[in-house]
N, C-alpha and C. Protein backbone atom coordinates (compact mmCIF):
# COMPACT_ATOMS: atom_id res chain seq x y z
N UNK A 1 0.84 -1.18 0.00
CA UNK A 1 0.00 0.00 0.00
C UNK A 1 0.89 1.24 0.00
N UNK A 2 0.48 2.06 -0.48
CA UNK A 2 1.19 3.26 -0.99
C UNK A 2 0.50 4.60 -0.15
N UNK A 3 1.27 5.06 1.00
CA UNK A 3 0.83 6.30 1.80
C UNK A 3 1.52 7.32 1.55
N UNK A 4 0.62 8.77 1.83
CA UNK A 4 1.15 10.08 1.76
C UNK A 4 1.53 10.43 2.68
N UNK A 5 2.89 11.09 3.53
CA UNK A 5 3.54 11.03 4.43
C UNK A 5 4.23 12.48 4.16
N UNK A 6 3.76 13.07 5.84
CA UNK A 6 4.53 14.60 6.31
C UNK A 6 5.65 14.07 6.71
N UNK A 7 7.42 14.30 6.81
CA UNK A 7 7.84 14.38 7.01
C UNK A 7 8.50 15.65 8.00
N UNK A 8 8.73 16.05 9.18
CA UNK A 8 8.83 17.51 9.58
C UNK A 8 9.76 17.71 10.46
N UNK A 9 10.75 18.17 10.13
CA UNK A 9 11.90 18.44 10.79
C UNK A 9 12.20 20.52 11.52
N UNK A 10 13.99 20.61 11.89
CA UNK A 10 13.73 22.44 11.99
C UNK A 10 13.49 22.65 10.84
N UNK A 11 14.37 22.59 9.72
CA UNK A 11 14.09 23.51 8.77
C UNK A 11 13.44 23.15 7.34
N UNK A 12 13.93 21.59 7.86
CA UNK A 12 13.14 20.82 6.21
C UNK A 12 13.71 20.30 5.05
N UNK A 13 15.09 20.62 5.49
CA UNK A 13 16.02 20.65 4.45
C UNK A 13 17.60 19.71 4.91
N UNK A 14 17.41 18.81 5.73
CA UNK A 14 18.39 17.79 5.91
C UNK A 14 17.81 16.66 6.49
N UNK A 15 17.64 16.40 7.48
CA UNK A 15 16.73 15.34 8.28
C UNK A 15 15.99 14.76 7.43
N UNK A 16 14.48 15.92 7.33
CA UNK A 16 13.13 15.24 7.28
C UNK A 16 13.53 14.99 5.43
N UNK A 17 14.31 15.74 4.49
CA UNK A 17 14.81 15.56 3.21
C UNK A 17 15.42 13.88 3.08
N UNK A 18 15.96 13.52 4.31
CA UNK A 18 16.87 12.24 4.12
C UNK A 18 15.59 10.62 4.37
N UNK A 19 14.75 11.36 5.19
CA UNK A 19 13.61 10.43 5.40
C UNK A 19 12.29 10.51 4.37
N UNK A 20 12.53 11.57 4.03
CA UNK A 20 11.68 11.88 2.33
C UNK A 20 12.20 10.90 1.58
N UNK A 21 13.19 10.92 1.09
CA UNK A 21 14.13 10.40 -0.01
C UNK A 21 13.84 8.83 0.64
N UNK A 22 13.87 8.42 1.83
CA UNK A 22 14.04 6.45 1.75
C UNK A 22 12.51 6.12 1.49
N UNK A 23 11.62 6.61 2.08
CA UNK A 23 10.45 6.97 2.02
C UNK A 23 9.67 6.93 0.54
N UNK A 24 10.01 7.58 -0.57
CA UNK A 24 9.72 7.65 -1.75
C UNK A 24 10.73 6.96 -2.47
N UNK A 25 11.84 6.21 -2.72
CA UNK A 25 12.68 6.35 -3.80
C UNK A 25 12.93 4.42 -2.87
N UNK A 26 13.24 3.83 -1.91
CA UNK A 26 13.00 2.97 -1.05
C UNK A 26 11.49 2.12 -0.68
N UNK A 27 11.00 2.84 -0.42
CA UNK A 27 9.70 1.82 0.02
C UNK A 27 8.61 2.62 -0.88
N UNK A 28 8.77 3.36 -2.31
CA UNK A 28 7.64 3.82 -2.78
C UNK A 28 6.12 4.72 -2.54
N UNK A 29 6.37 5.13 -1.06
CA UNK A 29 5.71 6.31 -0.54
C UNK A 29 5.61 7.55 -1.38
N UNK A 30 4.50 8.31 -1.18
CA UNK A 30 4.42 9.58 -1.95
C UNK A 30 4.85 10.31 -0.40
N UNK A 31 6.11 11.15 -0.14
CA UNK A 31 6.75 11.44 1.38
C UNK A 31 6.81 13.21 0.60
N UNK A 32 6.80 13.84 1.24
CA UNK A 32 7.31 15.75 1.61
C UNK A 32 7.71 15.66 2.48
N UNK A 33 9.17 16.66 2.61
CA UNK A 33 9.57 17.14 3.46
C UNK A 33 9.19 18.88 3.92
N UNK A 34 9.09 19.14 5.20
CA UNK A 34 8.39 20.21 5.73
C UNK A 34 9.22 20.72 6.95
N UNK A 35 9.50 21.88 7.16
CA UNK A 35 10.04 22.65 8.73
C UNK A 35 8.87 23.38 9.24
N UNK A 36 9.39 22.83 10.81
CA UNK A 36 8.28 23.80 11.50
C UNK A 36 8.66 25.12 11.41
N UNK A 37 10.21 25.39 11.19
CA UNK A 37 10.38 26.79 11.20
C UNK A 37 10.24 27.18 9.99
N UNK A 38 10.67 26.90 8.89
CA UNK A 38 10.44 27.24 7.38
C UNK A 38 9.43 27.36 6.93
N UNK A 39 8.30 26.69 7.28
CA UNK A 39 6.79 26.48 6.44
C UNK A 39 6.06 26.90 7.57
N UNK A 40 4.93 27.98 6.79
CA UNK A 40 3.85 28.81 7.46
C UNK A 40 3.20 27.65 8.20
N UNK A 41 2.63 27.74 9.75
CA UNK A 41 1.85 27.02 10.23
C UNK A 41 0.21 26.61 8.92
N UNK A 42 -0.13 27.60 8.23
CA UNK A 42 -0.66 27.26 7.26
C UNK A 42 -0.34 26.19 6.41
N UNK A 43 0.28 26.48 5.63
CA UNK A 43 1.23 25.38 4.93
C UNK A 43 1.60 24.01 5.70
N UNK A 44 1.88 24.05 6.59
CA UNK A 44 1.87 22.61 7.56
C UNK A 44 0.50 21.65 7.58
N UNK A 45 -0.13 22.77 8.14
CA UNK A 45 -1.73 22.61 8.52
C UNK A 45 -1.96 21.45 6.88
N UNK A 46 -1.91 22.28 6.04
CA UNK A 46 -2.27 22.52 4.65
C UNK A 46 -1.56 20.34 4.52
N UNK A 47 -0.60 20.58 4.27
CA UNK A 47 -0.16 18.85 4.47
C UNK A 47 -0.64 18.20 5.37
N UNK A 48 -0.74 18.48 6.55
CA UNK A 48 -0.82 17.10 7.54
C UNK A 48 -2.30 16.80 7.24
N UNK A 49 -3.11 17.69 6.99
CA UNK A 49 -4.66 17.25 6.38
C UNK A 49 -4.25 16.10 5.10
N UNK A 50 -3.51 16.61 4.29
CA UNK A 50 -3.13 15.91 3.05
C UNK A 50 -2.63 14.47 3.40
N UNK A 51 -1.87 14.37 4.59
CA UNK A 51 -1.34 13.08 4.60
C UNK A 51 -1.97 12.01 5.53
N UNK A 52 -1.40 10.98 5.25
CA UNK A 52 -1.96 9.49 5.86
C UNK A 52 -1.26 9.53 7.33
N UNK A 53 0.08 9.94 7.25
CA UNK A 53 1.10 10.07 8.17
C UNK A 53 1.99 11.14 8.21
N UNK A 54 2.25 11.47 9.77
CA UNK A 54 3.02 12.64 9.70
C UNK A 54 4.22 11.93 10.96
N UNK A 55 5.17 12.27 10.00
CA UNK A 55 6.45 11.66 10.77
C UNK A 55 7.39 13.22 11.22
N UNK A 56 7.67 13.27 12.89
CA UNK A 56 8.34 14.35 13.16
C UNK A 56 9.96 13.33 13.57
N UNK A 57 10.88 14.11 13.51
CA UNK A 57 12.54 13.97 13.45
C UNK A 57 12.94 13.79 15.08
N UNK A 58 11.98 14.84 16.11
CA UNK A 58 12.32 15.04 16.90
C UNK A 58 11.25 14.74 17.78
N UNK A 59 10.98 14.28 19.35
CA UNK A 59 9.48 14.25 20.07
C UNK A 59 9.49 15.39 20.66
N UNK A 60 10.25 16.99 20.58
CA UNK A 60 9.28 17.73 21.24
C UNK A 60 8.65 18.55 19.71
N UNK A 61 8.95 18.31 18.64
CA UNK A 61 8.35 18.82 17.55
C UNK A 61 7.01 18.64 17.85
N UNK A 62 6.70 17.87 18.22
CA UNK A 62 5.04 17.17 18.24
C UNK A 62 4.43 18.99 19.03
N UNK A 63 4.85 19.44 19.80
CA UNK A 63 4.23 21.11 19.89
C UNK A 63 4.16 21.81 19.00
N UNK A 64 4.70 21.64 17.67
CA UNK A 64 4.45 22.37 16.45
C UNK A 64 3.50 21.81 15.67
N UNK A 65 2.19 20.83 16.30
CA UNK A 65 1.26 20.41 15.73
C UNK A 65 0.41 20.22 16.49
N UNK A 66 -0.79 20.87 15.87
CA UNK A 66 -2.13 20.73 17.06
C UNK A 66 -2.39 19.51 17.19
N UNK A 67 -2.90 19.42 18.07
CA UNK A 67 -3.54 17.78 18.43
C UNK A 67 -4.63 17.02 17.44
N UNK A 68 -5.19 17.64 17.13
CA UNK A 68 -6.17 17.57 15.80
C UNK A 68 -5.69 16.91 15.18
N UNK A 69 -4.00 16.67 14.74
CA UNK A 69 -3.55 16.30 13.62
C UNK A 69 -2.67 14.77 14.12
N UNK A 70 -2.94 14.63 15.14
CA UNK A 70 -2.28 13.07 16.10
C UNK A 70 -3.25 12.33 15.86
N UNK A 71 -3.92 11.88 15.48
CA UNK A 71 -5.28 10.58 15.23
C UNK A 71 -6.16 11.64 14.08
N UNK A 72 -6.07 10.01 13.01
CA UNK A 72 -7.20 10.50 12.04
C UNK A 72 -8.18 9.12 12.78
N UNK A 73 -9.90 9.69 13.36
CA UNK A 73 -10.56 8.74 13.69
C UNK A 73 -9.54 7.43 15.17
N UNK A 74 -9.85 6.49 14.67
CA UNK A 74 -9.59 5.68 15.68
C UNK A 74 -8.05 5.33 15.30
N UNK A 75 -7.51 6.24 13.97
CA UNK A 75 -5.82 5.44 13.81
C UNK A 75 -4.49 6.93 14.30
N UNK A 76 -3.91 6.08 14.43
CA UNK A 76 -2.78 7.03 15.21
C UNK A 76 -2.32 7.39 14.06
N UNK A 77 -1.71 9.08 13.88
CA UNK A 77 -1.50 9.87 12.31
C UNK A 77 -0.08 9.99 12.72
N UNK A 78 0.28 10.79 14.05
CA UNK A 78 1.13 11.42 14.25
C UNK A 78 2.88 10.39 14.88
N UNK A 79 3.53 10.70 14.39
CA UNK A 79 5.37 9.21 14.69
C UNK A 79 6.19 10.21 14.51
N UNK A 80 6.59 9.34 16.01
CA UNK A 80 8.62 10.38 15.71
C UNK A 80 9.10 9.42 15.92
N UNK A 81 10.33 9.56 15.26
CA UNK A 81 11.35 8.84 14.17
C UNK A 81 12.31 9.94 14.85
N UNK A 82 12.83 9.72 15.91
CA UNK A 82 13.69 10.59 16.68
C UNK A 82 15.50 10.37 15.96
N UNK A 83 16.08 11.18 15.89
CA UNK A 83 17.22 10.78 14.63
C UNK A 83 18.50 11.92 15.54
N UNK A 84 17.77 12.16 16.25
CA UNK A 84 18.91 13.68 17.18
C UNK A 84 18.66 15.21 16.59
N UNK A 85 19.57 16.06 16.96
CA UNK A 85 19.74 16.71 16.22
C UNK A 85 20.36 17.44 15.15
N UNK A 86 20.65 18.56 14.96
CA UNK A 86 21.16 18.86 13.19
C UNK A 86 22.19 18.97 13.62
């Protein structure tokens, strides 16, 4: 099965880029990479609606996402994939 997947790191552009890339090009996922600091809380918003899964880099990232966006219905949306930092 083939899922759409937030990837979300600081800036968007090393980390959550390296877990994009195994993600799509590896296990055939449609994956984006996204920063909480780089991309308008809009723009975030705007994906994690879009995706099946939203994978954060780090567990206190999970405060750069409303709760709304941790369970679609009865399935868990929101995974960290804790990797350190930059």
């Amino acid at each position: 099965m083939k899922y759409k997947i937030v990837v979300m790191c600081q800036g968007g552009h090393v980390r959550s880029v390296a877990l994009k890339y195994l993600l799509t090009y590896k296990y055939g996922h449609e994956a984006i990479a996204c920063g909480w600091e780089s991309n308008s809380k809009e723009t975030r918003e705007m994906l994690y609606n879009w995706a099946d899964y939203i994978v954060i880099m780090q567990a206190h990232m999970e405060q750069y996402i409303d709760s709304k966006f941790h369970q679609d219905g009865e399935r868990r949306k929101l995974y960290c994939y804790d990797v350190g930092e930059d």
